[in-house]
N, C-alpha and C. Protein backbone atom coordinates (compact mmCIF):
# COMPACT_ATOMS: atom_id res chain seq x y z
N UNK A 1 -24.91 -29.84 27.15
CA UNK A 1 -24.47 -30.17 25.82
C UNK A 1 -24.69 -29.00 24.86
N UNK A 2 -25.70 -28.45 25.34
CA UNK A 2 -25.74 -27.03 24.12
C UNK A 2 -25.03 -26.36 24.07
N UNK A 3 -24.34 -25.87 25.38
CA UNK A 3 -23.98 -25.15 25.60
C UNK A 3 -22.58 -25.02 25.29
N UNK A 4 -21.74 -26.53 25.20
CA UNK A 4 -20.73 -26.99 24.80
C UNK A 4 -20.85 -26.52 22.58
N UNK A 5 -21.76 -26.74 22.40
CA UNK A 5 -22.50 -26.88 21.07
C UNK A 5 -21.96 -25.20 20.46
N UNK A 6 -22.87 -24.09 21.32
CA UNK A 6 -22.69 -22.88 21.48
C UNK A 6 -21.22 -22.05 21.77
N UNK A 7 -20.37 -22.43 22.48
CA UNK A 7 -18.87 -22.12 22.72
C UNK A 7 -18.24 -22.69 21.64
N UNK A 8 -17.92 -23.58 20.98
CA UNK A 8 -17.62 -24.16 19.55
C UNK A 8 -17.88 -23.70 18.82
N UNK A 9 -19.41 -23.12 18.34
CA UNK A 9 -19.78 -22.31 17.50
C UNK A 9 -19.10 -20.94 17.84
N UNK A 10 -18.92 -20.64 18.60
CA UNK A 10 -18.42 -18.99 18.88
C UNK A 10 -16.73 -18.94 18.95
N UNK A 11 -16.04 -20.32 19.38
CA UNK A 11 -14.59 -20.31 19.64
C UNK A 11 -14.03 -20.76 17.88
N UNK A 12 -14.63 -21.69 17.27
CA UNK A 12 -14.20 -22.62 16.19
C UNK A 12 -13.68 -21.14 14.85
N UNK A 13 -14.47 -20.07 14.61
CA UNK A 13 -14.07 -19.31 13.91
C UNK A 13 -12.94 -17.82 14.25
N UNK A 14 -12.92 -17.95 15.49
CA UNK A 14 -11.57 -17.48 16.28
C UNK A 14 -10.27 -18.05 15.76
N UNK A 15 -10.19 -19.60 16.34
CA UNK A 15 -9.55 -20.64 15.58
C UNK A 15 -9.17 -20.29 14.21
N UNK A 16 -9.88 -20.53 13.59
CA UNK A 16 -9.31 -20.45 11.98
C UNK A 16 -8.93 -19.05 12.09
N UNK A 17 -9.08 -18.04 12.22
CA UNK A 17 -8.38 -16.74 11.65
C UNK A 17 -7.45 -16.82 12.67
N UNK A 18 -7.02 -17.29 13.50
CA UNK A 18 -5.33 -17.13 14.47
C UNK A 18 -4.72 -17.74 13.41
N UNK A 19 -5.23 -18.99 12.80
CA UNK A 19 -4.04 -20.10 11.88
C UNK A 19 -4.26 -19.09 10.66
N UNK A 20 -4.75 -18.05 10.49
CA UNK A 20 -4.60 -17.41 8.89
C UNK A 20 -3.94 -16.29 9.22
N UNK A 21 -3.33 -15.73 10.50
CA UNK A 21 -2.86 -14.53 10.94
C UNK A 21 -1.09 -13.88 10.18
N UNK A 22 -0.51 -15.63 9.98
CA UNK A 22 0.46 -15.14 9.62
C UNK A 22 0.38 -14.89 8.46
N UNK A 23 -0.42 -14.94 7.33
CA UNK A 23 -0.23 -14.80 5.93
C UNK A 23 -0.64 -12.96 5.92
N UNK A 24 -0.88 -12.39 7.31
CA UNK A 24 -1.66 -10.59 7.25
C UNK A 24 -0.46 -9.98 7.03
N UNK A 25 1.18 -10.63 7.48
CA UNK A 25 2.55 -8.98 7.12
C UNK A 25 2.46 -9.43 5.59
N UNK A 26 2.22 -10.73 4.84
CA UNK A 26 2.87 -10.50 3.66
C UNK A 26 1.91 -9.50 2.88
N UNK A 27 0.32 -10.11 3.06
CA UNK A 27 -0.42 -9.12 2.95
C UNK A 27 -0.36 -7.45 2.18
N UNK A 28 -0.14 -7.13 3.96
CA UNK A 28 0.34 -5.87 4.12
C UNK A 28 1.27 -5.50 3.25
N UNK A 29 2.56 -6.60 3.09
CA UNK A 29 3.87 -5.80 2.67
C UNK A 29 3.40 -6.00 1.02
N UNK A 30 2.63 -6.66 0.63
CA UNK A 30 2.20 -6.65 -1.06
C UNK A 30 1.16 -5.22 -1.03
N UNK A 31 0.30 -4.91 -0.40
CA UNK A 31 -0.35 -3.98 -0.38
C UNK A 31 0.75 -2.86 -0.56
N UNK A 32 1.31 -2.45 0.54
CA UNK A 32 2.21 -1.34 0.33
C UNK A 32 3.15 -1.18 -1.00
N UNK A 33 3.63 -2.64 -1.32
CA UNK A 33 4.23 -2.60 -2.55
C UNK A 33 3.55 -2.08 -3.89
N UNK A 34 2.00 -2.18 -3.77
CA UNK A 34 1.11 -1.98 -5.13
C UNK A 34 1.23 -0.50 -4.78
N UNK A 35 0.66 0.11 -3.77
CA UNK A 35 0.52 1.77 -3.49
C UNK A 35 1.65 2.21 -3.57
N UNK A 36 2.77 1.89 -3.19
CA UNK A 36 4.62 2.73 -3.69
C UNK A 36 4.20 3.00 -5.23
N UNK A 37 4.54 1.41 -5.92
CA UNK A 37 4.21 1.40 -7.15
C UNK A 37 2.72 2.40 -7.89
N UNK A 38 1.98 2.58 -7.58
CA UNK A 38 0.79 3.29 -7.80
C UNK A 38 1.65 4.83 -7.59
N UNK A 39 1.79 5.03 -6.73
CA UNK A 39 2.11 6.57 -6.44
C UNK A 39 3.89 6.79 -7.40
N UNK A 40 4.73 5.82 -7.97
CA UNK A 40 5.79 5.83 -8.92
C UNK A 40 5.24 6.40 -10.63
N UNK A 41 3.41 5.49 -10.47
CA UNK A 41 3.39 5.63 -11.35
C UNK A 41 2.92 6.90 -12.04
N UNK A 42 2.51 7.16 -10.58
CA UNK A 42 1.17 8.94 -10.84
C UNK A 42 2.23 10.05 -10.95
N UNK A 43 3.69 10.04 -10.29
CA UNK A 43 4.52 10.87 -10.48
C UNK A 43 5.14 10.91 -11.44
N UNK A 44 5.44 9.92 -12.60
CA UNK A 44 5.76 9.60 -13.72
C UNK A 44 4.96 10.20 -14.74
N UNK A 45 3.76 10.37 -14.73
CA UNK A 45 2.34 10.43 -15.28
C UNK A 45 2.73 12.17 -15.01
N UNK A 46 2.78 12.70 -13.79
CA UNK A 46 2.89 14.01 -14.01
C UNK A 46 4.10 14.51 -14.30
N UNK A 47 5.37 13.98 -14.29
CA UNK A 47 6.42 14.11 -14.71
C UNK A 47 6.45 14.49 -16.35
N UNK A 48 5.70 13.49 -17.07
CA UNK A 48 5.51 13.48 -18.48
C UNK A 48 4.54 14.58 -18.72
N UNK A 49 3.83 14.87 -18.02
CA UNK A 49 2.68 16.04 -18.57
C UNK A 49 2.96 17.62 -17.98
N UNK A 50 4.16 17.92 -16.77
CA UNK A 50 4.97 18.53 -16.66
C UNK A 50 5.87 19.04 -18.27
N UNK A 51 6.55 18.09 -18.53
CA UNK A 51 7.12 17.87 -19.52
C UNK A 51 6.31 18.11 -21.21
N UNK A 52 5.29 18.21 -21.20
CA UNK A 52 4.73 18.21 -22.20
C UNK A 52 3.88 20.14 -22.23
N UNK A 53 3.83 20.04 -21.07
CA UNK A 53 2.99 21.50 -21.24
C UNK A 53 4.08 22.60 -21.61
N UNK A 54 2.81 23.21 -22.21
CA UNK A 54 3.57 24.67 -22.88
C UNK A 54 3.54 25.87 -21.81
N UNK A 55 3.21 25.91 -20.36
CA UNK A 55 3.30 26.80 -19.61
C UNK A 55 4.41 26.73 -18.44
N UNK A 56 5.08 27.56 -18.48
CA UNK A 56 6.31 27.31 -17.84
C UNK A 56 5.33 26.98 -16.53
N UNK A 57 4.83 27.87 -15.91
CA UNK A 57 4.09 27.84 -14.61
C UNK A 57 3.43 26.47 -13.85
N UNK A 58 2.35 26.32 -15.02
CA UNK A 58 1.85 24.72 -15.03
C UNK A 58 2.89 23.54 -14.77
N UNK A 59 3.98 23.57 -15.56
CA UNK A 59 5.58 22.86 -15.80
C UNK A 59 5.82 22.55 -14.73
N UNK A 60 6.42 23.39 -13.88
CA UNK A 60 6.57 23.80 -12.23
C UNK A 60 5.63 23.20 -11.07
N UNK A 61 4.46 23.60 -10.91
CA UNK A 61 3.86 22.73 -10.83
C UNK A 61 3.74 21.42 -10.60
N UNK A 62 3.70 20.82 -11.82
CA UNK A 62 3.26 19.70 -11.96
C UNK A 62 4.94 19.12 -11.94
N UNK A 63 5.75 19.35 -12.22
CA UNK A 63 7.38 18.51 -11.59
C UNK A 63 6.92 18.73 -10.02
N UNK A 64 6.36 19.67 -9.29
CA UNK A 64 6.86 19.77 -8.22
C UNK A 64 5.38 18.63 -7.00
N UNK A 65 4.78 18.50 -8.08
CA UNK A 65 3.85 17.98 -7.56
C UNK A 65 4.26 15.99 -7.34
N UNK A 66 5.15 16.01 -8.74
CA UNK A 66 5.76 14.55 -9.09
C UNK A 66 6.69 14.43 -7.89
N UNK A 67 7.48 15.98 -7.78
CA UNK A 67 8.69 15.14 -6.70
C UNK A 67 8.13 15.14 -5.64
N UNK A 68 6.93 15.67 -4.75
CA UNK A 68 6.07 15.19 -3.61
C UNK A 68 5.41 14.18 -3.35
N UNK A 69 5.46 13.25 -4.93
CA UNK A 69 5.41 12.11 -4.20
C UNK A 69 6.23 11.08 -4.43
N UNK A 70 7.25 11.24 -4.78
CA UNK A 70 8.50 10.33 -5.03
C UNK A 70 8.67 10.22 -3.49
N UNK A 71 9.03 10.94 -2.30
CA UNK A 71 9.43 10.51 -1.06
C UNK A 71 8.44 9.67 -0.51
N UNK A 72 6.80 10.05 -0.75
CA UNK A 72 6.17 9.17 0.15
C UNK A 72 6.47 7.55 -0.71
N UNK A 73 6.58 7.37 -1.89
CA UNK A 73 6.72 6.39 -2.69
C UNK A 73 7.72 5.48 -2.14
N UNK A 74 9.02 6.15 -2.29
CA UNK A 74 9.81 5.86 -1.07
C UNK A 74 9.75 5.03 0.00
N UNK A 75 9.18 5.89 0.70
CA UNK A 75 9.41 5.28 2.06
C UNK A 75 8.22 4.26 2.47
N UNK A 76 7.19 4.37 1.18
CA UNK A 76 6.40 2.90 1.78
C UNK A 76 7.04 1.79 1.11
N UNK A 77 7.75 1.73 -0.18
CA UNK A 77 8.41 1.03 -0.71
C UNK A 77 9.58 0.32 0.29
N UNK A 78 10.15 1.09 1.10
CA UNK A 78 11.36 0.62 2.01
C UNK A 78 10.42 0.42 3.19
N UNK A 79 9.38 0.79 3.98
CA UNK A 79 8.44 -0.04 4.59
C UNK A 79 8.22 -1.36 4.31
N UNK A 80 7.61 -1.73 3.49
CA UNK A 80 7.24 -2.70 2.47
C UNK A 80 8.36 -3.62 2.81
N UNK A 81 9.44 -3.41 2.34
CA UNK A 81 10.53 -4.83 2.16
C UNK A 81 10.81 -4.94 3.79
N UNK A 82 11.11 -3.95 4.56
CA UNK A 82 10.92 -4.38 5.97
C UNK A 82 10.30 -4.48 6.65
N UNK A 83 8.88 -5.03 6.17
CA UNK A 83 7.91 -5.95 7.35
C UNK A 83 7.83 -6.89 6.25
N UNK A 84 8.70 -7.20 5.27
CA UNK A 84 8.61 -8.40 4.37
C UNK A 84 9.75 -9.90 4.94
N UNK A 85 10.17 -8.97 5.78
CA UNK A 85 11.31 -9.49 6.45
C UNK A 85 10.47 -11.06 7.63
């Protein structure tokens, strides 16, 4: 009987996280959606301060730093909607 007692205790919380497994792609695909969005917003952020500086050099820079991460932004964004699927 303990032992029955003991396998329950060790199987019963297995159990519950298989029945919570499917809620892990939406998860995921909201996660990825906040970090696209996060990294839209940091390129925006340097886009504007690109835009604001008085050094051509710095300028350069910092646009070129914005459009490096517009692609990764991208493509977790279009990640994202297809494991949303």
């Amino acid at each position: 009987m303990r032992r029955a007692a003991v396998l329950l205790a060790i199987v019963a919380p297995l159990g519950a996280t298989a029945c919570g497994s499917p809620s892990e792609p939406a998860s995921v695909g909201n996660n990825a959606e906040m970090i696209a969005d996060a990294l839209e917003r940091r390129a925006d952020n340097l886009e504007a301060m690109a835009s604001a500086s008085a050094n051509d050099s710095v300028a350069a820079m910092l646009a070129g730093a914005a459009d490096n991460l517009d692609d990764p932004a991208d493509n977790i964004a279009e990640a994202a909607g297809s494991n949303a699927r």
